[in-house]
PDB file of N, CA and C in Angstrom:
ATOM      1  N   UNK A   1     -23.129 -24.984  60.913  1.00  0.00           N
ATOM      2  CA  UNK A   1     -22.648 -25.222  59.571  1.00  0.00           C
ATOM      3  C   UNK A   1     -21.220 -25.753  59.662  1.00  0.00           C
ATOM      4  N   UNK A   2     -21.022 -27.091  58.879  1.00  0.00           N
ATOM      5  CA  UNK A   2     -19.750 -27.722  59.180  1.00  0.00           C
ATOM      6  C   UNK A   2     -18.597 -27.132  58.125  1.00  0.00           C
ATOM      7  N   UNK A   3     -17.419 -26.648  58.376  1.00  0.00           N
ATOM      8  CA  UNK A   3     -16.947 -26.979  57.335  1.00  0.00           C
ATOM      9  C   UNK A   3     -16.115 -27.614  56.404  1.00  0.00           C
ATOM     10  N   UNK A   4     -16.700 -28.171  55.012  1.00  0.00           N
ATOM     11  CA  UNK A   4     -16.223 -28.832  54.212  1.00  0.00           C
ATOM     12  C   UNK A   4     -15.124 -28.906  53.311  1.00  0.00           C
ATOM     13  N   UNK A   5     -14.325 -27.246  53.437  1.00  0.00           N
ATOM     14  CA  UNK A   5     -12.971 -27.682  53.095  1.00  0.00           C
ATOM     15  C   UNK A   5     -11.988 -28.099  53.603  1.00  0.00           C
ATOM     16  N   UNK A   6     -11.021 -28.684  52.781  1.00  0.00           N
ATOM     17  CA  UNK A   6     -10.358 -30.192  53.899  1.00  0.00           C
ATOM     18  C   UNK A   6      -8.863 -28.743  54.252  1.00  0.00           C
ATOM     19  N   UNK A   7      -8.296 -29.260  55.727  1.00  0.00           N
ATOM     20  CA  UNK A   7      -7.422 -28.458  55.728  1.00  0.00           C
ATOM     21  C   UNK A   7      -5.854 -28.968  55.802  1.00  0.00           C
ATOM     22  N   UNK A   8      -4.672 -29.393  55.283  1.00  0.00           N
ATOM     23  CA  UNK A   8      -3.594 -30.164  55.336  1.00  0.00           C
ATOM     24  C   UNK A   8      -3.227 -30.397  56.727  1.00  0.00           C
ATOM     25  N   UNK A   9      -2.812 -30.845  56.922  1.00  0.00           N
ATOM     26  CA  UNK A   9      -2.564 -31.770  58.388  1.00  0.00           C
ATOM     27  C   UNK A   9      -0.760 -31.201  58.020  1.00  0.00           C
ATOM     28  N   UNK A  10      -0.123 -30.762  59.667  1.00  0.00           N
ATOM     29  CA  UNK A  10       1.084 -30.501  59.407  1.00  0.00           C
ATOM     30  C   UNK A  10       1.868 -31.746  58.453  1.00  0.00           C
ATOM     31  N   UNK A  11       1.627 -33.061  58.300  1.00  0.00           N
ATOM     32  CA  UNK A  11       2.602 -33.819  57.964  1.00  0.00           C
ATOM     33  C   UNK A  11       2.503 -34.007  56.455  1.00  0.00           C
ATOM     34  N   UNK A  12       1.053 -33.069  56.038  1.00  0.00           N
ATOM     35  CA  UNK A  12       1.350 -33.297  54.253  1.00  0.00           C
ATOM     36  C   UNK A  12       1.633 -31.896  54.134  1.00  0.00           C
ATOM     37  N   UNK A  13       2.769 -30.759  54.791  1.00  0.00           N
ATOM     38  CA  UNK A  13       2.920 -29.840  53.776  1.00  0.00           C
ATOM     39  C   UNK A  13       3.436 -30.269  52.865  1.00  0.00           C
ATOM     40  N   UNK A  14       4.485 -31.186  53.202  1.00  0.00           N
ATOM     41  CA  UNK A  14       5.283 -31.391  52.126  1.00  0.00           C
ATOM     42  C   UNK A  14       4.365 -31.541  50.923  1.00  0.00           C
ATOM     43  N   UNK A  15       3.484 -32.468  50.805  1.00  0.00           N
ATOM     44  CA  UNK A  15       2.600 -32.718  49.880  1.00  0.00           C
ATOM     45  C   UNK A  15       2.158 -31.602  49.120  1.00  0.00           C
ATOM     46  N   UNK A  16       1.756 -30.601  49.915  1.00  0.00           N
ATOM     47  CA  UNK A  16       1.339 -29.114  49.273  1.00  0.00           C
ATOM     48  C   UNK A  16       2.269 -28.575  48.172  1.00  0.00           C
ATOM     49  N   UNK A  17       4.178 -28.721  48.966  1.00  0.00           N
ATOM     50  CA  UNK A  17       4.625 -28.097  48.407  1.00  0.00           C
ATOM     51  C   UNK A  17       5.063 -28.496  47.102  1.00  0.00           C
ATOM     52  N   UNK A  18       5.160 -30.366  47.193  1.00  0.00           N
ATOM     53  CA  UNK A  18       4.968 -30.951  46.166  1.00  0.00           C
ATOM     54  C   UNK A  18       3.888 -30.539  44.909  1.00  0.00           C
ATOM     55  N   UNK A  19       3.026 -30.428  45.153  1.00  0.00           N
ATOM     56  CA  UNK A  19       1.625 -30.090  44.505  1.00  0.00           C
ATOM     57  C   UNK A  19       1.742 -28.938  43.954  1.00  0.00           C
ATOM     58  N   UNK A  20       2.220 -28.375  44.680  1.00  0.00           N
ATOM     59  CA  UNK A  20       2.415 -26.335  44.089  1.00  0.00           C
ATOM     60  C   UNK A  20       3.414 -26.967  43.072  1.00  0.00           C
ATOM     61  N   UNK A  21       4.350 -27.483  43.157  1.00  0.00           N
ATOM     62  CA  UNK A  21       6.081 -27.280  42.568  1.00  0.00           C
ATOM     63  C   UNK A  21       5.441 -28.167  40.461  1.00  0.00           C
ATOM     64  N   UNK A  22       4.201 -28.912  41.066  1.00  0.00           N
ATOM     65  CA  UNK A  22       3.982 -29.800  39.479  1.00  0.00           C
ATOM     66  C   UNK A  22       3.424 -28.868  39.028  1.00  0.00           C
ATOM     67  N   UNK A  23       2.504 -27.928  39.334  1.00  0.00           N
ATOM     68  CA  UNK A  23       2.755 -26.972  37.971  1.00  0.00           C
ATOM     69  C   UNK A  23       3.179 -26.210  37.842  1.00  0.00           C
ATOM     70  N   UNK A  24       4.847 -26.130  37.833  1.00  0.00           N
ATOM     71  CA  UNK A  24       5.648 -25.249  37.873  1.00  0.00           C
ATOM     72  C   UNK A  24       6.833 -26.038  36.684  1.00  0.00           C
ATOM     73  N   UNK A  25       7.259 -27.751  37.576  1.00  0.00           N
ATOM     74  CA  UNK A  25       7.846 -28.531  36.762  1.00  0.00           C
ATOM     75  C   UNK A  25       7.024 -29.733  36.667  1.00  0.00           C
ATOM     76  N   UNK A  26       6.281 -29.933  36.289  1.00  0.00           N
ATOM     77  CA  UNK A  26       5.226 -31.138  36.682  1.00  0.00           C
ATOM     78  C   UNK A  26       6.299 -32.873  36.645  1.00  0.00           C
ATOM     79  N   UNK A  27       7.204 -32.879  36.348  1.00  0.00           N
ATOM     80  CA  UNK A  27       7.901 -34.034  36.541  1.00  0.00           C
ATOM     81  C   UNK A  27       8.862 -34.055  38.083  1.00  0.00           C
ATOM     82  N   UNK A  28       8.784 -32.990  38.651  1.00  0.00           N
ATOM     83  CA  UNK A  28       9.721 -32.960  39.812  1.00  0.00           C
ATOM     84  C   UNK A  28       9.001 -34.051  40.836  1.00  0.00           C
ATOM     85  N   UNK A  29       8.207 -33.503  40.886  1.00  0.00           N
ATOM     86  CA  UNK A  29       7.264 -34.647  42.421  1.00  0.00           C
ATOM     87  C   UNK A  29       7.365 -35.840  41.218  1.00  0.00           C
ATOM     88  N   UNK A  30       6.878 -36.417  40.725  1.00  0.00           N
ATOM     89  CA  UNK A  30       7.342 -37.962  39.527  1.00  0.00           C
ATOM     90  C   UNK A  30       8.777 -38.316  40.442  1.00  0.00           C
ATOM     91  N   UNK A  31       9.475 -37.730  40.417  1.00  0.00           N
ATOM     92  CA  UNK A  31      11.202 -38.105  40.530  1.00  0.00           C
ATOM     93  C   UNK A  31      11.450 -38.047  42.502  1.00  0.00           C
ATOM     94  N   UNK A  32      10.154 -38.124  43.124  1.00  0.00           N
ATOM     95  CA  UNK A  32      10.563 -38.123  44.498  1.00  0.00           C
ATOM     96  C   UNK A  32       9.338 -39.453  44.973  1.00  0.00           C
ATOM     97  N   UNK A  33       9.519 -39.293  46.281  1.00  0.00           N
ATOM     98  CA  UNK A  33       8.461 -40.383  47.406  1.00  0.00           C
ATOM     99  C   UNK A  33       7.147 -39.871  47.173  1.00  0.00           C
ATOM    100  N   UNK A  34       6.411 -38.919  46.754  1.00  0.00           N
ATOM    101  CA  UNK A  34       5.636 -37.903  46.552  1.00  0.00           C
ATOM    102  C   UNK A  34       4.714 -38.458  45.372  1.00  0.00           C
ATOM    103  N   UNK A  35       5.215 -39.515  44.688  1.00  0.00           N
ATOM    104  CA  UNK A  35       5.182 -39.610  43.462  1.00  0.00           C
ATOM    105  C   UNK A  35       3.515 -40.992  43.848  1.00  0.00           C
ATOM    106  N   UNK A  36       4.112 -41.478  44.690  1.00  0.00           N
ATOM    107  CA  UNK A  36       2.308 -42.306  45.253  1.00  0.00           C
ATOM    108  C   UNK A  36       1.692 -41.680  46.158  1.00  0.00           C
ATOM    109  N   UNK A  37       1.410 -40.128  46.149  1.00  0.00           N
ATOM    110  CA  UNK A  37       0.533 -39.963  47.204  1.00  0.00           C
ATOM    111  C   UNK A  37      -0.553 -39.202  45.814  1.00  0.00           C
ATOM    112  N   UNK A  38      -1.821 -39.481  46.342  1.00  0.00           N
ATOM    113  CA  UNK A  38      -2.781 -39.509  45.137  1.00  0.00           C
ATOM    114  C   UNK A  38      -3.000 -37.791  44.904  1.00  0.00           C
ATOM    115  N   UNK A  39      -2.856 -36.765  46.177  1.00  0.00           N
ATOM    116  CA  UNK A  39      -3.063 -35.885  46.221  1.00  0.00           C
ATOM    117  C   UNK A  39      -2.387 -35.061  45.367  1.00  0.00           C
ATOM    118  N   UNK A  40      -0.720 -35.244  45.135  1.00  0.00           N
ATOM    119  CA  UNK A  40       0.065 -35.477  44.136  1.00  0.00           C
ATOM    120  C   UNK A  40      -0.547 -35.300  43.069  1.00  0.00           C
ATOM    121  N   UNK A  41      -0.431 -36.498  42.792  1.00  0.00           N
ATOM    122  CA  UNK A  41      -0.459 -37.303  41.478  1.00  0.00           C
ATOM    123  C   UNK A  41      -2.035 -36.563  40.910  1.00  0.00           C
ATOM    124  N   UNK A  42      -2.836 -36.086  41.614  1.00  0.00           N
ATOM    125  CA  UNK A  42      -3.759 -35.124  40.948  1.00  0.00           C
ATOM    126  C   UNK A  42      -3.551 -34.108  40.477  1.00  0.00           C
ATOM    127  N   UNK A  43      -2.231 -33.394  41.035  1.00  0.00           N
ATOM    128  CA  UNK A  43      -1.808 -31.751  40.752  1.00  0.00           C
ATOM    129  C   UNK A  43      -1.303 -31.986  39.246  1.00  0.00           C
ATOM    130  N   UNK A  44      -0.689 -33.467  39.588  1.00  0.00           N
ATOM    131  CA  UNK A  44       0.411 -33.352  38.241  1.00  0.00           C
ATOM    132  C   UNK A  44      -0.048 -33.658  37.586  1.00  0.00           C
ATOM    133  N   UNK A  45      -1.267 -34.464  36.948  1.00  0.00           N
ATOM    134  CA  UNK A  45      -1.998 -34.460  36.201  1.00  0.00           C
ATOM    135  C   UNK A  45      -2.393 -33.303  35.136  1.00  0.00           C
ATOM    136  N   UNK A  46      -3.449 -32.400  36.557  1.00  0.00           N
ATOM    137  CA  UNK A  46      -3.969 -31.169  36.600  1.00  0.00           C
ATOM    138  C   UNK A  46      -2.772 -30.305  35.270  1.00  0.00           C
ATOM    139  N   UNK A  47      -1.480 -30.472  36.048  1.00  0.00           N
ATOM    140  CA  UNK A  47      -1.224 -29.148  35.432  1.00  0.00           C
ATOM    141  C   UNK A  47       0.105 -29.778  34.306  1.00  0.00           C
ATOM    142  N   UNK A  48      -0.060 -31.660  33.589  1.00  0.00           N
ATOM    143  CA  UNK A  48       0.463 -31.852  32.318  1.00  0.00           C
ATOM    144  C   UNK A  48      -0.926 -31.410  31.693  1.00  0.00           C
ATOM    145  N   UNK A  49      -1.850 -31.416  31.931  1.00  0.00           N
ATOM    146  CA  UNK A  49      -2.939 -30.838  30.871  1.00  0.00           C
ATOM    147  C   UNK A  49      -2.845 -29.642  30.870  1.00  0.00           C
ATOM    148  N   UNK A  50      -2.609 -28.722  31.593  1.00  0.00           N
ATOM    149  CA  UNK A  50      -1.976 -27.538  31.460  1.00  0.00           C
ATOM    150  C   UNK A  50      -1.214 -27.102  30.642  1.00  0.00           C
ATOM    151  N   UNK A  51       0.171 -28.154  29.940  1.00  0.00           N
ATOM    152  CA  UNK A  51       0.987 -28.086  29.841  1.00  0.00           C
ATOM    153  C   UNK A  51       0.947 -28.367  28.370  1.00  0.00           C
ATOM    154  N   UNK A  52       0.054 -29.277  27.921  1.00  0.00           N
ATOM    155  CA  UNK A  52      -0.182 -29.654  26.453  1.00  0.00           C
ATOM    156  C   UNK A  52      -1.213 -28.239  26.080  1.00  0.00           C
ATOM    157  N   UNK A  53      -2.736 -28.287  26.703  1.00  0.00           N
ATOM    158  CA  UNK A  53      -3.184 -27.253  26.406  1.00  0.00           C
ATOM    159  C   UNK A  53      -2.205 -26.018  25.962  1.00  0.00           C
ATOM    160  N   UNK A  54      -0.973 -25.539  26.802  1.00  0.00           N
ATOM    161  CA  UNK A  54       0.000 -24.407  26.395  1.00  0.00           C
ATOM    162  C   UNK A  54       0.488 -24.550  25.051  1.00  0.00           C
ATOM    163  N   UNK A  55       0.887 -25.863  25.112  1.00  0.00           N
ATOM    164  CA  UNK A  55       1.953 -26.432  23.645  1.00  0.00           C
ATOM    165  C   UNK A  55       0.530 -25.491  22.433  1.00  0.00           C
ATOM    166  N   UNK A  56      -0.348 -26.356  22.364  1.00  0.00           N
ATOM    167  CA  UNK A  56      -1.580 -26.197  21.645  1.00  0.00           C
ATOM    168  C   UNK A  56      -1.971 -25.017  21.569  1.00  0.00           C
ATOM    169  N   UNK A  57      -2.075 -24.099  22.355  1.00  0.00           N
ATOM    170  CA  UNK A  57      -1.882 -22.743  22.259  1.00  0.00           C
ATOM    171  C   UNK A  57      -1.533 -21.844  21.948  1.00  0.00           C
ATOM    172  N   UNK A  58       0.027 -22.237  21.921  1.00  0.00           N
ATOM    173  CA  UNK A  58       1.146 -21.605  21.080  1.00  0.00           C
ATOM    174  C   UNK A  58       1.357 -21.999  19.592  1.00  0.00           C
ATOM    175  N   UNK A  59       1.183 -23.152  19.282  1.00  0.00           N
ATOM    176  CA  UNK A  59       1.207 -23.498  18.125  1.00  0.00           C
ATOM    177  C   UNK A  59      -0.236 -22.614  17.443  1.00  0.00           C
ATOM    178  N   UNK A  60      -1.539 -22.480  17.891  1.00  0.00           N
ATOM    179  CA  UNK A  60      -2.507 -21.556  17.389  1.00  0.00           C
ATOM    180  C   UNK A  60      -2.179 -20.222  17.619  1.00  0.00           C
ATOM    181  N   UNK A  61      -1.186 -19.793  18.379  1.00  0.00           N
ATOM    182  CA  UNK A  61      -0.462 -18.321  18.163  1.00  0.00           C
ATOM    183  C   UNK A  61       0.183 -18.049  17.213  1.00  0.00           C
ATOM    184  N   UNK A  62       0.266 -19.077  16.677  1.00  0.00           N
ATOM    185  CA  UNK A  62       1.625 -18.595  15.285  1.00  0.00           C
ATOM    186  C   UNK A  62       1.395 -18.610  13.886  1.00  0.00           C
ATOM    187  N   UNK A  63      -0.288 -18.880  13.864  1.00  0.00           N
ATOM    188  CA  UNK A  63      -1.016 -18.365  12.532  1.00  0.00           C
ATOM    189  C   UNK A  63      -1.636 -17.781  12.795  1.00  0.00           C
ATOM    190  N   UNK A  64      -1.244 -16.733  11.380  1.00  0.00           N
ATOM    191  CA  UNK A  64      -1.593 -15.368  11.393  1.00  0.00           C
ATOM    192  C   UNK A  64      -2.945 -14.523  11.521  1.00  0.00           C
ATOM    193  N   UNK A  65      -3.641 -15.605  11.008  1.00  0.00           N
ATOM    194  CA  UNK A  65      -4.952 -14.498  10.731  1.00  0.00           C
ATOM    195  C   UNK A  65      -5.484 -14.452  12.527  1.00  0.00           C
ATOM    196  N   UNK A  66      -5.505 -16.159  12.818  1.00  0.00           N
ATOM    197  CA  UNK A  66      -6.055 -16.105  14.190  1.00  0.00           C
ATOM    198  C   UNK A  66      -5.359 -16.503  15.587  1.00  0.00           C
ATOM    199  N   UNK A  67      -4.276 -15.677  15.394  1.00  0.00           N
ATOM    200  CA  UNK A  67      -3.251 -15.565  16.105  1.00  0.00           C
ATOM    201  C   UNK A  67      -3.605 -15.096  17.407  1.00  0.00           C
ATOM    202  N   UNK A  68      -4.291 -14.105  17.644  1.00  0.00           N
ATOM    203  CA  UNK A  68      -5.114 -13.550  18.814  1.00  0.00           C
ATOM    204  C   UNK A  68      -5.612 -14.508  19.616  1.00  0.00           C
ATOM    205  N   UNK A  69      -6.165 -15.004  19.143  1.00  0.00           N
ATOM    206  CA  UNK A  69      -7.237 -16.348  19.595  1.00  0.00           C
ATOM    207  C   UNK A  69      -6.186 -17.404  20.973  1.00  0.00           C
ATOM    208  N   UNK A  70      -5.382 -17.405  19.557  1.00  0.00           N
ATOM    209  CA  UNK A  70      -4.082 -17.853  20.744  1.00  0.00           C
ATOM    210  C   UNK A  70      -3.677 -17.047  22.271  1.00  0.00           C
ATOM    211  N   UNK A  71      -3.149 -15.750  21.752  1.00  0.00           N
ATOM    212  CA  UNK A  71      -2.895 -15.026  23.314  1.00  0.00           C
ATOM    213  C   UNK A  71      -4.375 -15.210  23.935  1.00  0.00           C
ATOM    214  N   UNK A  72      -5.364 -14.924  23.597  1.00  0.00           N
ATOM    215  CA  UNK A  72      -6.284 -14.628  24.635  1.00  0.00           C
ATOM    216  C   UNK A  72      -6.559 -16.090  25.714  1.00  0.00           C
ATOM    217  N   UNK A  73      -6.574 -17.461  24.393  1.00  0.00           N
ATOM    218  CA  UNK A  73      -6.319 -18.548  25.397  1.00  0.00           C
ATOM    219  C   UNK A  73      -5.660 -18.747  26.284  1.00  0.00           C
ATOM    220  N   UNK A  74      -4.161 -18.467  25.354  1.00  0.00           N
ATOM    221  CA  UNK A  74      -2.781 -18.475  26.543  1.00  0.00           C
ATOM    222  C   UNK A  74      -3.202 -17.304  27.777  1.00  0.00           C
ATOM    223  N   UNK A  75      -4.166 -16.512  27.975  1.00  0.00           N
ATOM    224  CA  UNK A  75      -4.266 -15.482  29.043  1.00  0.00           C
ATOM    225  C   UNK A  75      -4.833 -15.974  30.070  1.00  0.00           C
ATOM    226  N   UNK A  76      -6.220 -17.425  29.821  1.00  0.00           N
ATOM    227  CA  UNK A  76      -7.314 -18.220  30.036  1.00  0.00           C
ATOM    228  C   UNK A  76      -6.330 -19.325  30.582  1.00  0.00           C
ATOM    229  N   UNK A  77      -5.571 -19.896  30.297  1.00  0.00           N
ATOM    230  CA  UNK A  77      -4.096 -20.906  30.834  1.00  0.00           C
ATOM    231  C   UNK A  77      -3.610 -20.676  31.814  1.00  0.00           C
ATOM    232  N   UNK A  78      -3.289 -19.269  31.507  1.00  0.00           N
ATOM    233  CA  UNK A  78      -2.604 -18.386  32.836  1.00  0.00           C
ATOM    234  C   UNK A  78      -3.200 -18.186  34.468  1.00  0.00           C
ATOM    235  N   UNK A  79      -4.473 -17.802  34.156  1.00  0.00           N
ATOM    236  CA  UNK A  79      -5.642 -17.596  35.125  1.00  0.00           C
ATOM    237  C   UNK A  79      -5.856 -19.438  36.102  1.00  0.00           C
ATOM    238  N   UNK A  80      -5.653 -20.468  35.035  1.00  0.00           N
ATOM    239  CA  UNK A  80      -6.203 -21.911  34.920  1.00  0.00           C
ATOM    240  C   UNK A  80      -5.192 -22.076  36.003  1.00  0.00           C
ATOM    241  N   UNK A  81      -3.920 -22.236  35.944  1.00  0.00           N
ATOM    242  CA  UNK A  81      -2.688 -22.178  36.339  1.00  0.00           C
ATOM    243  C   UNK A  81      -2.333 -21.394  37.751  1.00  0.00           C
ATOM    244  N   UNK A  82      -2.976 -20.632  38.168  1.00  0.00           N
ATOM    245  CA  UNK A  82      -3.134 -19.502  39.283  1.00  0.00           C
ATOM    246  C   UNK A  82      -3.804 -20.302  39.745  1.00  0.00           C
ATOM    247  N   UNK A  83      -5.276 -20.672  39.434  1.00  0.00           N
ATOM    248  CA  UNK A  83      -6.161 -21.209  40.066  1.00  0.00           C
ATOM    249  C   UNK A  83      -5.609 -22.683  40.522  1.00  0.00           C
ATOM    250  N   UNK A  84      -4.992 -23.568  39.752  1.00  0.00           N
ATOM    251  CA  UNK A  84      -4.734 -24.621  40.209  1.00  0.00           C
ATOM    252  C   UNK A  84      -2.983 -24.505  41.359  1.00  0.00           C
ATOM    253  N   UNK A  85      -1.976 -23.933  41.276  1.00  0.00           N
ATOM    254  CA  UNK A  85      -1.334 -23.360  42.483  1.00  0.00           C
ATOM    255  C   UNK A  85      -2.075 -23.393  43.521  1.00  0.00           C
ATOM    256  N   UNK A  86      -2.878 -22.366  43.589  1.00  0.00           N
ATOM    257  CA  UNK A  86      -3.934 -21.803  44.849  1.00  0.00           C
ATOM    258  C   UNK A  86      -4.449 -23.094  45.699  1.00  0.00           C
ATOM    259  N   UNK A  87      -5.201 -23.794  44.298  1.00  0.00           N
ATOM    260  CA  UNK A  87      -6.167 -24.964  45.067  1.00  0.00           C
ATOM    261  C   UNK A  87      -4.824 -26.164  45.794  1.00  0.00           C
ATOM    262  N   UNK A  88      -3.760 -25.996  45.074  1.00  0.00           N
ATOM    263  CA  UNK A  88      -2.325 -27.031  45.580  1.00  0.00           C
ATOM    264  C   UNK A  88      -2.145 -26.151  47.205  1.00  0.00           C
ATOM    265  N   UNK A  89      -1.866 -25.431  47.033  1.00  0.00           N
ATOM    266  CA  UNK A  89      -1.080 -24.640  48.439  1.00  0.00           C
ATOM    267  C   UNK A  89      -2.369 -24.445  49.446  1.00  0.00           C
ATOM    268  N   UNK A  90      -3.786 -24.648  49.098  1.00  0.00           N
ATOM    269  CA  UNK A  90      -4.714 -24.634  50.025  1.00  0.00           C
ATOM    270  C   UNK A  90      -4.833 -26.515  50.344  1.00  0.00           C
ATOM    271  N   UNK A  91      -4.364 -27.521  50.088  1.00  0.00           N
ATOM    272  CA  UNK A  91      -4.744 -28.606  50.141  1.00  0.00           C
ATOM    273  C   UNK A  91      -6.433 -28.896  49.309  1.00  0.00           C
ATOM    274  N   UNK A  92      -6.673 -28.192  48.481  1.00  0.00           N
ATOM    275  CA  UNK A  92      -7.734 -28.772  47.653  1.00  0.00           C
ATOM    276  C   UNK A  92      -7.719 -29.612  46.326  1.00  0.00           C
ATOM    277  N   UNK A  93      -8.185 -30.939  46.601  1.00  0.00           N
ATOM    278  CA  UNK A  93      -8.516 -31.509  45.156  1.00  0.00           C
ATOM    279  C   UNK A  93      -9.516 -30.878  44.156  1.00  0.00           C
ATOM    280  N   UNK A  94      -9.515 -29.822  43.893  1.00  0.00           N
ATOM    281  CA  UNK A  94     -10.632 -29.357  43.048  1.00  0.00           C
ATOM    282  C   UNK A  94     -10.282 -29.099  41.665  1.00  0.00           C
ATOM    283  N   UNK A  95     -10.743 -29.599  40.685  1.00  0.00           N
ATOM    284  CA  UNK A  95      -9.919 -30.123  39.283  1.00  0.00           C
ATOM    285  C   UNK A  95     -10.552 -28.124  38.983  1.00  0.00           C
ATOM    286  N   UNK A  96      -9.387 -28.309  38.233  1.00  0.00           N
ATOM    287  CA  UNK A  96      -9.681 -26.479  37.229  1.00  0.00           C
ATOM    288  C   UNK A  96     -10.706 -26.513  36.743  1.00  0.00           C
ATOM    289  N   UNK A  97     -11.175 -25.496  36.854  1.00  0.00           N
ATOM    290  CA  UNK A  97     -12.266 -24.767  35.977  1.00  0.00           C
ATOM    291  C   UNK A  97     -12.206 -24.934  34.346  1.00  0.00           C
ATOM    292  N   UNK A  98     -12.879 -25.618  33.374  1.00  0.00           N
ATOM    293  CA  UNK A  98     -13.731 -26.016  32.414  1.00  0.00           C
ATOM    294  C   UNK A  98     -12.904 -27.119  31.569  1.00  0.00           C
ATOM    295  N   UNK A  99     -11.418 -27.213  31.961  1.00  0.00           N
ATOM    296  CA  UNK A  99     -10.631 -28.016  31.695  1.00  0.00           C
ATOM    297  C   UNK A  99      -9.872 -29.454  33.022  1.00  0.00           C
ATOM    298  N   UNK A 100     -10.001 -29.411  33.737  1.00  0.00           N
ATOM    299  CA  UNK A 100      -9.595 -30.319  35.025  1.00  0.00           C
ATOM    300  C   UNK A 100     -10.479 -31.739  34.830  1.00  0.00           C
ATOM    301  N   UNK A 101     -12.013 -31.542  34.489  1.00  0.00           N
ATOM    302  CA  UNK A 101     -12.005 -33.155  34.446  1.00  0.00           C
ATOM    303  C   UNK A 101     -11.657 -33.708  33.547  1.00  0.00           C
ATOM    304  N   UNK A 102     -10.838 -33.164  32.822  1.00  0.00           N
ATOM    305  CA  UNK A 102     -10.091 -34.092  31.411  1.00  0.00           C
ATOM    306  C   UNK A 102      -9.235 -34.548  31.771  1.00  0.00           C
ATOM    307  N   UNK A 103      -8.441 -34.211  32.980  1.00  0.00           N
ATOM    308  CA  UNK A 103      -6.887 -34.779  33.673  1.00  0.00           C
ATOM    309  C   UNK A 103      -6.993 -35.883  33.853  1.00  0.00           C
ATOM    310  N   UNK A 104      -8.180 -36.333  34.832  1.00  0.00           N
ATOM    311  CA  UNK A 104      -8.486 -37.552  35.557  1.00  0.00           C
ATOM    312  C   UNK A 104      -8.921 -38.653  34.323  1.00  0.00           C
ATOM    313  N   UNK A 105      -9.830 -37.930  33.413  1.00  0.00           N
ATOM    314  CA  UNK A 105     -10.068 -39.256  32.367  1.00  0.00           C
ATOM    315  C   UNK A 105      -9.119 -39.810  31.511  1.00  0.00           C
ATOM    316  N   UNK A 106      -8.249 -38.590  31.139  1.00  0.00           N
ATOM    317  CA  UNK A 106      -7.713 -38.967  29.477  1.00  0.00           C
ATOM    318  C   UNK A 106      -6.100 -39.489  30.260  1.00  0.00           C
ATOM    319  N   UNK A 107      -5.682 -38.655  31.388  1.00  0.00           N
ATOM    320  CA  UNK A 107      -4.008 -39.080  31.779  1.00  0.00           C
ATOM    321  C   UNK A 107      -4.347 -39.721  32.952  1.00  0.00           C
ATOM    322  N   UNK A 108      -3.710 -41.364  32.860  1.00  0.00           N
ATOM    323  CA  UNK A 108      -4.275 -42.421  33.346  1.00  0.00           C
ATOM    324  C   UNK A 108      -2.534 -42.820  33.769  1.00  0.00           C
ATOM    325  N   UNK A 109      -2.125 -42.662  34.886  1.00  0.00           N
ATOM    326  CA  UNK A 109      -0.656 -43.024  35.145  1.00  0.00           C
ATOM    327  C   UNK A 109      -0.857 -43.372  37.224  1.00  0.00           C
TER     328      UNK A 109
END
């Protein structure tokens, strides 16, 4: 049995650490050499949809009746966000769970 997850090669940690750092500031890797490597440019994607989804989130936190609705998403963000770190610092392209293939279609840069 072969296996199929890819593993970073010493010369893209940097890349990793790039990758971890966009969803943290997702414009930092944008503002370096980092900024054309595709592996990149997937994280940061990944986690500006992250980042609007939050906006959108919070703004549904702040009416009242279904205000809840909001934290429990924002809890579902949180988890999204863990998961996409993880898949950055393991060298995996694997778009998030039920929200990630929207990165690749809708943010086109």
């Amino acid at each position: 049995m072969s296996n199929t997850t890819p593993t970073p090669s010493p010369s893209s940690t940097k890349n990793t650490t790039m990758a971890a750092i966009a969803y943290v500031l997702f414009f930092i890797p944008l503002l370096t050499d980092a900024k054309d490597d595709p592996f990149v440019k997937f994280h940061v994607k990944q986690s500006l949809l992250l980042l609007i989804l939050s906006i959108f989130t919070s703004i549904i936190g702040r009416i009242p009746i279904i205000g809840f609705v909001g934290w429990i998403l924002g809890l579902g963000l949180f988890v999204l966000w863990v998961i996409g770190i993880m898949n950055a610092l393991n060298g995996n392209m694997t778009p998030i769970p039920l929200v990630g293939q929207y990165a690749e279609e809708y943010l086109k840069f």
